[in-house]
N, C-alpha and C. Protein backbone atom coordinates (compact mmCIF):
# COMPACT_ATOMS: atom_id res chain seq x y z
N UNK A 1 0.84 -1.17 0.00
CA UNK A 1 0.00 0.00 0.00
C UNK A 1 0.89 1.24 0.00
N UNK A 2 1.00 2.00 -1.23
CA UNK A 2 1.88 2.89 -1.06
C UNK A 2 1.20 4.45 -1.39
N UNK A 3 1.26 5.78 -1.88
CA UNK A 3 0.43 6.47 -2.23
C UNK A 3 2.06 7.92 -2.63
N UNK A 4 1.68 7.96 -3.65
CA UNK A 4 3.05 9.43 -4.23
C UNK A 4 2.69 10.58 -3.56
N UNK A 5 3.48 11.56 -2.41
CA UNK A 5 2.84 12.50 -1.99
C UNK A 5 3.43 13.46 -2.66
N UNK A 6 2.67 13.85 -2.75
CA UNK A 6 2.75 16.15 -3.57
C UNK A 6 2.44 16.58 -2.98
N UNK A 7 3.29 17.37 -2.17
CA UNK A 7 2.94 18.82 -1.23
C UNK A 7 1.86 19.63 -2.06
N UNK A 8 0.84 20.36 -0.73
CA UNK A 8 0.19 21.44 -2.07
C UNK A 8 0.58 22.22 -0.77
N UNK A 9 0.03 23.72 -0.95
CA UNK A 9 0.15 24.87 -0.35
C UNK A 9 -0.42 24.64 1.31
N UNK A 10 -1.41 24.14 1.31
CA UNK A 10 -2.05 24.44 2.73
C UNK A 10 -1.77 23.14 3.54
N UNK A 11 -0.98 21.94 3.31
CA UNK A 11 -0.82 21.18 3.72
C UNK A 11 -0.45 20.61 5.52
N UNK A 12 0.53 21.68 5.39
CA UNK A 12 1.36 21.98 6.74
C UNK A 12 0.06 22.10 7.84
N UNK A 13 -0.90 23.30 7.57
CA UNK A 13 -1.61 23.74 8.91
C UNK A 13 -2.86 22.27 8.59
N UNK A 14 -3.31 21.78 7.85
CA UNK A 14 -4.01 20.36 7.74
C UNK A 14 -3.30 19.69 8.45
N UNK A 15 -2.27 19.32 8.30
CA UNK A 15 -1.10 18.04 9.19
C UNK A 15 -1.34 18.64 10.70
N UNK A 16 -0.99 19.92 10.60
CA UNK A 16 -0.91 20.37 12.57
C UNK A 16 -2.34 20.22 12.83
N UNK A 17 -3.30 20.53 11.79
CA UNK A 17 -4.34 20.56 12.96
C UNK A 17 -4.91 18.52 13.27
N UNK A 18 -4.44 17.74 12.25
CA UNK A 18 -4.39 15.92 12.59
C UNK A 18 -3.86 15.80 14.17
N UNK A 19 -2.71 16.20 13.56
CA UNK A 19 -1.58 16.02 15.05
C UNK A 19 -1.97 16.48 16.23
N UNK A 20 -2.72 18.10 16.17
CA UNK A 20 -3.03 18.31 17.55
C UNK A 20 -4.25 17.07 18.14
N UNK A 21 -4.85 16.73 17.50
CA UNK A 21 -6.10 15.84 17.70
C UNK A 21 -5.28 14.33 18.49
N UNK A 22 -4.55 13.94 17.57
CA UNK A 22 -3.67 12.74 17.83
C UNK A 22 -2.88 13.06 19.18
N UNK A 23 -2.49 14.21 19.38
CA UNK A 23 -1.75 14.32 21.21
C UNK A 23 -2.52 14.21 22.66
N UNK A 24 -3.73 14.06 22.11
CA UNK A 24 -4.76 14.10 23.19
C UNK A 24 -5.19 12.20 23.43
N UNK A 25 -4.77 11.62 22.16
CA UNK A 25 -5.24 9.92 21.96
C UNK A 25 -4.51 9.25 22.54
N UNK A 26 -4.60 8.30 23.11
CA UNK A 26 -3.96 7.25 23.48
C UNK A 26 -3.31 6.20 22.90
N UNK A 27 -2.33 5.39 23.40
CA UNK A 27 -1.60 4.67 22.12
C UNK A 27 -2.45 3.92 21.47
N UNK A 28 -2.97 3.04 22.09
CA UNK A 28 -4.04 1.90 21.65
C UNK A 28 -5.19 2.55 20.77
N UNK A 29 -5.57 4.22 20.83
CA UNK A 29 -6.34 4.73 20.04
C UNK A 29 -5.50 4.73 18.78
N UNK A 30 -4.87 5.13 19.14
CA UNK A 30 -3.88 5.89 17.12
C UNK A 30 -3.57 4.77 16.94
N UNK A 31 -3.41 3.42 17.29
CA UNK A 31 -3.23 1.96 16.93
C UNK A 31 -4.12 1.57 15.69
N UNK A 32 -5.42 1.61 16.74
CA UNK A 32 -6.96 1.61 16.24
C UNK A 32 -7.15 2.20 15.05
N UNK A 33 -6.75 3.56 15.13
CA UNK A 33 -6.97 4.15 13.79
C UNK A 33 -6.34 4.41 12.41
N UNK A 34 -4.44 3.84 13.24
CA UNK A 34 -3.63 3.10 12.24
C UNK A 34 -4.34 2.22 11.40
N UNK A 35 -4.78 1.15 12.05
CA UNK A 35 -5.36 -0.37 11.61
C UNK A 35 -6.42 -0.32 10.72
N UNK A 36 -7.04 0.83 11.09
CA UNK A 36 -8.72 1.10 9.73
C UNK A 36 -8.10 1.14 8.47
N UNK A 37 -6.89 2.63 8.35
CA UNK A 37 -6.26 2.80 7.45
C UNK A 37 -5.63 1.51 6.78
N UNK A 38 -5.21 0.39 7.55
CA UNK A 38 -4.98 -0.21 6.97
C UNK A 38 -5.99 -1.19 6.05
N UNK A 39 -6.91 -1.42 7.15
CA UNK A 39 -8.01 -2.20 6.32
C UNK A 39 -8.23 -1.61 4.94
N UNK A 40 -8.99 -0.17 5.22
CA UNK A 40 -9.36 0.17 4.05
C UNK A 40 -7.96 0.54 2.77
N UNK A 41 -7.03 0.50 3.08
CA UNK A 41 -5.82 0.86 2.23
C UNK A 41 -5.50 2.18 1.64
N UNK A 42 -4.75 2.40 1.27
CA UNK A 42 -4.39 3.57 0.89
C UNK A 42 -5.38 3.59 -0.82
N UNK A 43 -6.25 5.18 -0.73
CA UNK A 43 -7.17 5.41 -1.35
C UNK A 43 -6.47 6.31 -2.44
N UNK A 44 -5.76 6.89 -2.35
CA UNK A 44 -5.22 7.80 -3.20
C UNK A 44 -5.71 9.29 -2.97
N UNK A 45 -6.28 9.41 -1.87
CA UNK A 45 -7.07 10.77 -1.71
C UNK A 45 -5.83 11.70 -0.58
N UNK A 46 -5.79 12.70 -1.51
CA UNK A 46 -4.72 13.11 -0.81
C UNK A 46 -4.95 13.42 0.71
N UNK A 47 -6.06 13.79 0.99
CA UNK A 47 -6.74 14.24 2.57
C UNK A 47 -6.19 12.82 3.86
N UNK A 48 -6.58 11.80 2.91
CA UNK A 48 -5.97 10.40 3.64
C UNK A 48 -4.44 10.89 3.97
N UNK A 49 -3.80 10.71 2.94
CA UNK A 49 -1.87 11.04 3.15
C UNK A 49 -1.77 12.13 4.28
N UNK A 50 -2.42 13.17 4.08
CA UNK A 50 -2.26 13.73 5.28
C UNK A 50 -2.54 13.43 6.64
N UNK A 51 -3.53 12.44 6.81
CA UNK A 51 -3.50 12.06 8.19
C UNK A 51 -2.58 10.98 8.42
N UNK A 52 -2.54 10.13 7.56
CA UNK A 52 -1.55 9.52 7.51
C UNK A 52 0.47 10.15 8.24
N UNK A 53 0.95 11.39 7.10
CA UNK A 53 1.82 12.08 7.72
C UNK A 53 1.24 12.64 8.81
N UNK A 54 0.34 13.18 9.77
CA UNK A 54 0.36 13.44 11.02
C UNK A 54 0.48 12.31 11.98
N UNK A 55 -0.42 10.68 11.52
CA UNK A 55 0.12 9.71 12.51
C UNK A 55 1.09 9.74 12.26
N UNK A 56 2.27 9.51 11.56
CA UNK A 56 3.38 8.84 11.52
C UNK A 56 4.16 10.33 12.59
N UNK A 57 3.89 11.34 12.62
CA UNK A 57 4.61 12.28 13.05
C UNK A 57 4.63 12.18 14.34
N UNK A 58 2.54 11.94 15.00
CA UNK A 58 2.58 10.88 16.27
C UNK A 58 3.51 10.13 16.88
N UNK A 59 3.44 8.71 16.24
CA UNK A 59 3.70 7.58 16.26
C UNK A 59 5.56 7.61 16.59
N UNK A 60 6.83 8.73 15.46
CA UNK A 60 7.43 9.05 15.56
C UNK A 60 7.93 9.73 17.11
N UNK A 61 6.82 10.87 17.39
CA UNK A 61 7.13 11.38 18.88
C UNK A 61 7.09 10.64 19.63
N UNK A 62 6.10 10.10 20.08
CA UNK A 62 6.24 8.82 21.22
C UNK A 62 7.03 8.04 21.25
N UNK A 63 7.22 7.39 20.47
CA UNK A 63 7.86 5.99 20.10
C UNK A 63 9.24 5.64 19.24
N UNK A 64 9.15 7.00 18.44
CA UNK A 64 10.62 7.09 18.04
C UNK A 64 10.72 5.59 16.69
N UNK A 65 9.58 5.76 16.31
CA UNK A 65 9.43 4.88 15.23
C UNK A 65 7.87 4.78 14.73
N UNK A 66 6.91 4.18 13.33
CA UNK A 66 6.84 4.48 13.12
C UNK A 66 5.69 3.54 11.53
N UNK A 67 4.63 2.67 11.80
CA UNK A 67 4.35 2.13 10.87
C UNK A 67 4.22 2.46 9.27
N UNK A 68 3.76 3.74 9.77
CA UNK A 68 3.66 4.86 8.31
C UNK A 68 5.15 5.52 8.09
N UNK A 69 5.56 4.94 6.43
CA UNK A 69 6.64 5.11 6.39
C UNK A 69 6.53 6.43 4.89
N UNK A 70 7.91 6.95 5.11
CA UNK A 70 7.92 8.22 3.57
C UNK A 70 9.19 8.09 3.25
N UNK A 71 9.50 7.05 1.83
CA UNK A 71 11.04 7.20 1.65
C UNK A 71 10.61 8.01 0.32
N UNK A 72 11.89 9.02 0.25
CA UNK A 72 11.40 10.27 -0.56
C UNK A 72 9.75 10.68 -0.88
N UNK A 73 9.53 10.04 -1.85
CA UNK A 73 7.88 10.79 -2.33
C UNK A 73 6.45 10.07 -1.53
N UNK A 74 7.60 8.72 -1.10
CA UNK A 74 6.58 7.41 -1.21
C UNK A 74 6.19 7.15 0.23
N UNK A 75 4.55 7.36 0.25
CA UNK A 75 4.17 7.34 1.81
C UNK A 75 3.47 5.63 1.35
N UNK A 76 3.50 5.08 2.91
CA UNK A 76 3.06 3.07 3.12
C UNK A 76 2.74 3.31 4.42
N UNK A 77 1.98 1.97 4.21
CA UNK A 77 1.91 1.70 5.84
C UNK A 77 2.32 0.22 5.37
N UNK A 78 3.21 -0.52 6.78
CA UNK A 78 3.73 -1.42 6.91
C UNK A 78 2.72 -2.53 6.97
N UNK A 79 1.60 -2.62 7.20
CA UNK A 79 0.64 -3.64 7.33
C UNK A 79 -0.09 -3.34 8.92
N UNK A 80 -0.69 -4.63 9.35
CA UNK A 80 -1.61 -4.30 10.94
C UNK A 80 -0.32 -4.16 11.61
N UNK A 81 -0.73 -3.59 12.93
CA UNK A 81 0.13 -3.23 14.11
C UNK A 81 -0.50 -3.86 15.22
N UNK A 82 -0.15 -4.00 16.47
CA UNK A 82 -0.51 -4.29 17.92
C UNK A 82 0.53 -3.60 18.85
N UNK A 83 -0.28 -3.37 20.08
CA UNK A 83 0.36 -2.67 21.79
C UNK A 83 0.90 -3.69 22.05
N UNK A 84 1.97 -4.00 22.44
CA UNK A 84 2.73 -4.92 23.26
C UNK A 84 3.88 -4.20 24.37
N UNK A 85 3.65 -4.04 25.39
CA UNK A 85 4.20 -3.74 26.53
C UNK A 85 4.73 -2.30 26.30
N UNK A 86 3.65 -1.57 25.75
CA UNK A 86 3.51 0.00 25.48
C UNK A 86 4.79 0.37 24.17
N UNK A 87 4.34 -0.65 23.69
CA UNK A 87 5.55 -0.39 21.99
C UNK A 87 4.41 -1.47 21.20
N UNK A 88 4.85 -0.70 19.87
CA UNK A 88 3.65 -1.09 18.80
C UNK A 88 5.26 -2.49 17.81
N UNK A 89 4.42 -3.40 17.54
CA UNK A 89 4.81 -4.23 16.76
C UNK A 89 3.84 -4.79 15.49
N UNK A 90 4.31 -5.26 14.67
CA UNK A 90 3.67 -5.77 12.94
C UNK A 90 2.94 -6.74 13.66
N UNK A 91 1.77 -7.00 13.19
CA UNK A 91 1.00 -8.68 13.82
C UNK A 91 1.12 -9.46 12.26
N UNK A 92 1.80 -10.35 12.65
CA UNK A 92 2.25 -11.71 11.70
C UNK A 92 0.87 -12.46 11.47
């Protein structure tokens, strides 16, 4: 599941206002809402990518890692996740 991101102009204050929402959630929430994204997959709608880059920006602060990945253009998510002893791991 991958999706090409293109910055547009207003992007930045869209991402901060995801993120502020996401600092108030709990891990097991942004887990939860990792995992939809995954179900439903990456749509191609750019509004998705952006929440997408605000979890991962989440996911990054806390945890210092990071299911939603961006190598150069290319935003993914790694597949499902799970809480395991307050660190997120891939479920096999």
């Amino acid at each position: 599941m991958e999706y090409i991101y293109v910055g547009r102009e207003d992007d930045n204050n869209i991402i901060a206002d995801y993120k502020k929402r996401f600092e108030v959630e709990t891990l097991e929430t942004l887990v939860k809402s990792y995992n939809r994204q995954v179900k439903c997959g990456i749509t191609g709608v750019h509004r998705q990518a952006l929440y997408l880059i605000a979890l991962r920006q989440e996911f990054k602060e806390r945890l210092k890692e990071s299911p939603v990945y961006i190598l150069e253009h290319v935003l993914g998510l790694v597949g499902p996740i799970e809480v395991v002893d307050g660190n997120i791991r891939i479920v096999k």
